[in-house]
C-alpha atoms as a PDB file:
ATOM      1  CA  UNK A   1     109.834 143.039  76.500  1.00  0.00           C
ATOM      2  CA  UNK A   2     110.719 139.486  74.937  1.00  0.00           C
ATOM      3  CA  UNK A   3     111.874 137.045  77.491  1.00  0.00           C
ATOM      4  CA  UNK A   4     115.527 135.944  75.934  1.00  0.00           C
ATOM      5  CA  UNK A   5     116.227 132.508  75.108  1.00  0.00           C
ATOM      6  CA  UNK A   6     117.801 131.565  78.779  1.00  0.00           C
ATOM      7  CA  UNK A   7     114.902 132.475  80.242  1.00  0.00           C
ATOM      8  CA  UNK A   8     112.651 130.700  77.889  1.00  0.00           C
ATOM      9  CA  UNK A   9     114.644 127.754  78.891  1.00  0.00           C
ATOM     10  CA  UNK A  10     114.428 128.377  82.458  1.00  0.00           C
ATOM     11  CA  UNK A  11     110.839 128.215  82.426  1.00  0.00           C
ATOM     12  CA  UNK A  12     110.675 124.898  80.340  1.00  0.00           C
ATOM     13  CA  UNK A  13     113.163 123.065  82.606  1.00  0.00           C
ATOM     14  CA  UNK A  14     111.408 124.375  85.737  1.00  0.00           C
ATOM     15  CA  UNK A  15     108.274 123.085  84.208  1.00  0.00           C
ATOM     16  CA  UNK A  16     109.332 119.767  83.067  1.00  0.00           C
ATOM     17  CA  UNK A  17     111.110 119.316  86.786  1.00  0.00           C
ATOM     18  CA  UNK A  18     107.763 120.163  88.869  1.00  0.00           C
ATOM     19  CA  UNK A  19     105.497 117.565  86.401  1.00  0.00           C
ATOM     20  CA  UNK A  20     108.049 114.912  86.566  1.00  0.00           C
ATOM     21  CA  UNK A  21     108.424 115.031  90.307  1.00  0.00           C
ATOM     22  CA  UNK A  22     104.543 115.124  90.543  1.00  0.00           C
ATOM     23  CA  UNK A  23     104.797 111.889  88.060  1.00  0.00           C
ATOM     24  CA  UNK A  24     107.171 110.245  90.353  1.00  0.00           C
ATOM     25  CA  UNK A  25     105.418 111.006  93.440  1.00  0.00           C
ATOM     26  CA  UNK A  26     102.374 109.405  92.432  1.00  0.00           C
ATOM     27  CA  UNK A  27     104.290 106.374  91.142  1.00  0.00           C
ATOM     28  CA  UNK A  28     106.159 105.575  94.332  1.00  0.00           C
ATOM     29  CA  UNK A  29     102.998 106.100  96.557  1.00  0.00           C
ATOM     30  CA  UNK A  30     100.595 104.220  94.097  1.00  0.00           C
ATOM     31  CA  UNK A  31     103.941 101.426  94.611  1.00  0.00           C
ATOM     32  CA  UNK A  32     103.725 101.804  98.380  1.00  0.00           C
ATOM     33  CA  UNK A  33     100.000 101.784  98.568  1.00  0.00           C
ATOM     34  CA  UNK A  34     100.137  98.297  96.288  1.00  0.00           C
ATOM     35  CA  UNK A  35     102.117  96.719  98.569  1.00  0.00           C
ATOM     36  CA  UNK A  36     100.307  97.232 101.138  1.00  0.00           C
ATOM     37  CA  UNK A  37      96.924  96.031 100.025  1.00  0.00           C
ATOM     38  CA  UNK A  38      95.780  93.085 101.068  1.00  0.00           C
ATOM     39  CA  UNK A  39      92.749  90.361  99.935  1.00  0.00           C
ATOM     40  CA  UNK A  40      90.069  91.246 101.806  1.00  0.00           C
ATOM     41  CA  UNK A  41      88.032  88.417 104.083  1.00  0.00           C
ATOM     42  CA  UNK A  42      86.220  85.684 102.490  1.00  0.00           C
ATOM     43  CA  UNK A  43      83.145  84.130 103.735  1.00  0.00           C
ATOM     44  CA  UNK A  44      83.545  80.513 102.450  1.00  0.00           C
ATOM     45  CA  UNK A  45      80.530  79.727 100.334  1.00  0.00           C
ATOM     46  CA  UNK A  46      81.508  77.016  97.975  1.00  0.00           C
ATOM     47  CA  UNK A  47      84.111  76.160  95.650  1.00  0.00           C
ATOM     48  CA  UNK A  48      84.377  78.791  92.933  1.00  0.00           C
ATOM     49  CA  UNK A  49      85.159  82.722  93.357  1.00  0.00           C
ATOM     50  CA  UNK A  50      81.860  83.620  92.188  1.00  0.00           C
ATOM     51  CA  UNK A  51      80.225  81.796  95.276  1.00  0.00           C
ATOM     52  CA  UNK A  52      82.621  83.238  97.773  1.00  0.00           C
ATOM     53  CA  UNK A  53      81.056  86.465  99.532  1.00  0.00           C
ATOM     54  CA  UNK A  54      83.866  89.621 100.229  1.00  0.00           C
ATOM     55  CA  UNK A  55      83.446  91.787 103.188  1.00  0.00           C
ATOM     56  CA  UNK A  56      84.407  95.565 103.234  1.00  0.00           C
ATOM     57  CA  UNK A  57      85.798  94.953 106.591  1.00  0.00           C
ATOM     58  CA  UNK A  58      86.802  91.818 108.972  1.00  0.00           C
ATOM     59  CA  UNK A  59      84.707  89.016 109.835  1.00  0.00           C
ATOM     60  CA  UNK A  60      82.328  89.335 112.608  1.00  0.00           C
ATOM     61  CA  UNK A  61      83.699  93.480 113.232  1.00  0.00           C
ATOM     62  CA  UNK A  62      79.977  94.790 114.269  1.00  0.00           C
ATOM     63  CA  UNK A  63      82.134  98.389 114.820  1.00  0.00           C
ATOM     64  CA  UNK A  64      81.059  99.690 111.664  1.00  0.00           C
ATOM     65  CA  UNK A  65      82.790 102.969 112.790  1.00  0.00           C
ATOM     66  CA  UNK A  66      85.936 101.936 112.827  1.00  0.00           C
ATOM     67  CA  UNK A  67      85.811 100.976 109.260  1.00  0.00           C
ATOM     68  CA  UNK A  68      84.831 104.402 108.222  1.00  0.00           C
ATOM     69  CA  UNK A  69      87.085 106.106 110.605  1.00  0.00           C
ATOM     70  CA  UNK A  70      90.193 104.065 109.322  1.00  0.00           C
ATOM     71  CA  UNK A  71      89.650 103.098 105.372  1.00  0.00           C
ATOM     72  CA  UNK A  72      86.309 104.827 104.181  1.00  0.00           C
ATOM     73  CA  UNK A  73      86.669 108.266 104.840  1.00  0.00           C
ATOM     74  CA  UNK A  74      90.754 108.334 104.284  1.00  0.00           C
ATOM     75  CA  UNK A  75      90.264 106.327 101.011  1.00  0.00           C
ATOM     76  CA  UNK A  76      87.803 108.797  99.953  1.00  0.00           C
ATOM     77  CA  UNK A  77      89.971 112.150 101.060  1.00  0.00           C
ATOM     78  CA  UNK A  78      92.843 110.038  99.034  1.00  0.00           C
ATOM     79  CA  UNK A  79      90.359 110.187  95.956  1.00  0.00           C
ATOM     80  CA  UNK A  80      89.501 113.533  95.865  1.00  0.00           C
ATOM     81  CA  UNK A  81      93.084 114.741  97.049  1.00  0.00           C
ATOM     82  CA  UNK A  82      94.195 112.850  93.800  1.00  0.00           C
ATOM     83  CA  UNK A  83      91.658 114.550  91.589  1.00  0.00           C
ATOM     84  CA  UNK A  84      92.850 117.937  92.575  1.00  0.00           C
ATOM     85  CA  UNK A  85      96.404 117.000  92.610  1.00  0.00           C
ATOM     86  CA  UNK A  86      95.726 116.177  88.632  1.00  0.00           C
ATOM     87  CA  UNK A  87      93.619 118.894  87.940  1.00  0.00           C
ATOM     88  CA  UNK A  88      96.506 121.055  89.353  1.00  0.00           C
ATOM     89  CA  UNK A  89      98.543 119.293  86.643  1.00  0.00           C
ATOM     90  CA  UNK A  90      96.537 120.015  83.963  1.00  0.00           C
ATOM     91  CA  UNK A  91      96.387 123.579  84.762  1.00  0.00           C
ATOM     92  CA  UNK A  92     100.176 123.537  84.785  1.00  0.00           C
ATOM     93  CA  UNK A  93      99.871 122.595  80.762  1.00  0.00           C
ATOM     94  CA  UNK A  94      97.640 124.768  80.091  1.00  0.00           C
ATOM     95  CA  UNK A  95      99.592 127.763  81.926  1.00  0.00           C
ATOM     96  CA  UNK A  96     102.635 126.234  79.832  1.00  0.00           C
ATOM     97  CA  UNK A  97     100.309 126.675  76.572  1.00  0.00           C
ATOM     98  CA  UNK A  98      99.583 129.957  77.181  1.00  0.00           C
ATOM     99  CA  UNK A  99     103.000 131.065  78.331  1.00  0.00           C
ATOM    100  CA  UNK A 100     104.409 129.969  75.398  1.00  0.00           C
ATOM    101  CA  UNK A 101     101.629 131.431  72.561  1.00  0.00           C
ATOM    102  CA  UNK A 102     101.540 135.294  74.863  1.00  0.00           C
ATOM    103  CA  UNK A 103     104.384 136.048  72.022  1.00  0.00           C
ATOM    104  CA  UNK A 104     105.358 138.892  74.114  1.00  0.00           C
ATOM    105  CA  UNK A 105     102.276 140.246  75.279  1.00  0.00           C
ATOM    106  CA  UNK A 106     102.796 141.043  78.637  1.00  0.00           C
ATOM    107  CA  UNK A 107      99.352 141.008  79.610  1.00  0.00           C
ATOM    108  CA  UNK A 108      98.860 137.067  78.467  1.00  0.00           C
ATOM    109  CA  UNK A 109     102.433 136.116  79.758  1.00  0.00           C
ATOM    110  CA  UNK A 110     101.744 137.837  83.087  1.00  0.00           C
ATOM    111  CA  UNK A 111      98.049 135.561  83.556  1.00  0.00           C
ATOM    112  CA  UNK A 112     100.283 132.311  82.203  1.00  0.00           C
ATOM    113  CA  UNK A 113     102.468 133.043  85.069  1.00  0.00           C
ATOM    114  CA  UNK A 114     100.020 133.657  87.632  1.00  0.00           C
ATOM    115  CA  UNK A 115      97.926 130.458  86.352  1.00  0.00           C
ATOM    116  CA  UNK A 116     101.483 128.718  86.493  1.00  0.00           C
ATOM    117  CA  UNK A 117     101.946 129.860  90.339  1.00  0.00           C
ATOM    118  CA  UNK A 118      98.529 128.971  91.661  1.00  0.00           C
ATOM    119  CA  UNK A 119      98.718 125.561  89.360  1.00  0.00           C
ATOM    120  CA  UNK A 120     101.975 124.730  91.373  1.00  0.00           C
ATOM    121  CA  UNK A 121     100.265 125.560  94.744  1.00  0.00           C
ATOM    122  CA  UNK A 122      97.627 123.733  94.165  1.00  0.00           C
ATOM    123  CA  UNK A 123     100.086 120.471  93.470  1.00  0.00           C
ATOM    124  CA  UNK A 124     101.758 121.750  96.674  1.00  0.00           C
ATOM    125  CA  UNK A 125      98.755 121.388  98.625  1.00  0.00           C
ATOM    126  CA  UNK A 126      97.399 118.502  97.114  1.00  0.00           C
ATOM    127  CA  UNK A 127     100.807 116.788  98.423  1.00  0.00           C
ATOM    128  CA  UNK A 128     100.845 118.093 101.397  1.00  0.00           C
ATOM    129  CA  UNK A 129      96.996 117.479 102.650  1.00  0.00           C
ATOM    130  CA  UNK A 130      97.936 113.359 101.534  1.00  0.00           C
ATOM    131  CA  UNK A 131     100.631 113.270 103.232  1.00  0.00           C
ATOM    132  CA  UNK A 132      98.381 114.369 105.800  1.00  0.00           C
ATOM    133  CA  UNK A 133      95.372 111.953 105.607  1.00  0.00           C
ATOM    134  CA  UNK A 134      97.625 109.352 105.001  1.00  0.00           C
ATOM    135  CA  UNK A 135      99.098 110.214 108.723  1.00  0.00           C
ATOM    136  CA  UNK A 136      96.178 110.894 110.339  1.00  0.00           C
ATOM    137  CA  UNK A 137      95.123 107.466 108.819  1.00  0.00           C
ATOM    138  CA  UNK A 138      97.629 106.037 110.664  1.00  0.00           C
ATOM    139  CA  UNK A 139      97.864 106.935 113.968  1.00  0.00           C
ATOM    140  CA  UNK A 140      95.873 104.792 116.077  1.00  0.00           C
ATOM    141  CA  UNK A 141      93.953 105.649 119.086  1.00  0.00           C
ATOM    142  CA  UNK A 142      93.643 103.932 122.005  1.00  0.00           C
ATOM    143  CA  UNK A 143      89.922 103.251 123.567  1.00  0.00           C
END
């Protein structure tokens, strides 16, 4: 059976929708995530950048787990959250590639689509575990 034209169209719009929302998505957090970065500490060592010494974390903090707990490990889960987010995208092309040369071959169209549904999961998830980190990130415990 040949999918008709509406259909065909259907699938393209639905496809263009869920890669531009994953475009603006990243924009707006890599936005947030600028404006909330600051310069980290400077040991003052003379008069040029070159000379001046940056710390990972703030002067004189000996609590070395505190820094993982609360930029280390999160930055890292951010990193490879990211990665799969875009691998996920890529798999949604290629799912679109091979939706759109099945030429009616139901077997092909029926992997595209299955390819296309786990792609968009895996965008889903992706979302959902940074929204995640970024809120475990956040919460602060008292000691």
């Amino acid at each position: 059976m040949l999918p008709t034209l509406r259909t065909y169209r259907k699938k393209k719009f639905f496809s263009l929708l869920l890669i531009s929302l994953y475009v603006c998505l990243s924009l707006a957090i890599t936005m947030v995530e600028a404006q909330t970065v600051t310069q980290p500490p400077i040991i003052p060592g003379g008069s040029t950048d070159q000379q001046k010494l940056y710390l990972p974390h703030n002067i004189g903090d000996q609590d070395n787990r505190a820094y993982l707990e609360t930029r280390l490990l999160p930055g890292i889960a951010s990193t490879v959250i990211g990665l799969a987010g875009g691998l996920s995208l890529v798999f949604v092309i290629i799912s679109g590639i091979q939706l759109l040369t099945a030429y009616g071959n139901p077997e092909a169209a029926g992997k595209a689509k299955k390819t296309l549904i786990w792609a968009t999961m895996g965008i889903i998830v992706a979302s959902l575990s940074y929204a995640i980190v970024r809120i475990i990130a956040s919460i602060t415990v008292p000691s």
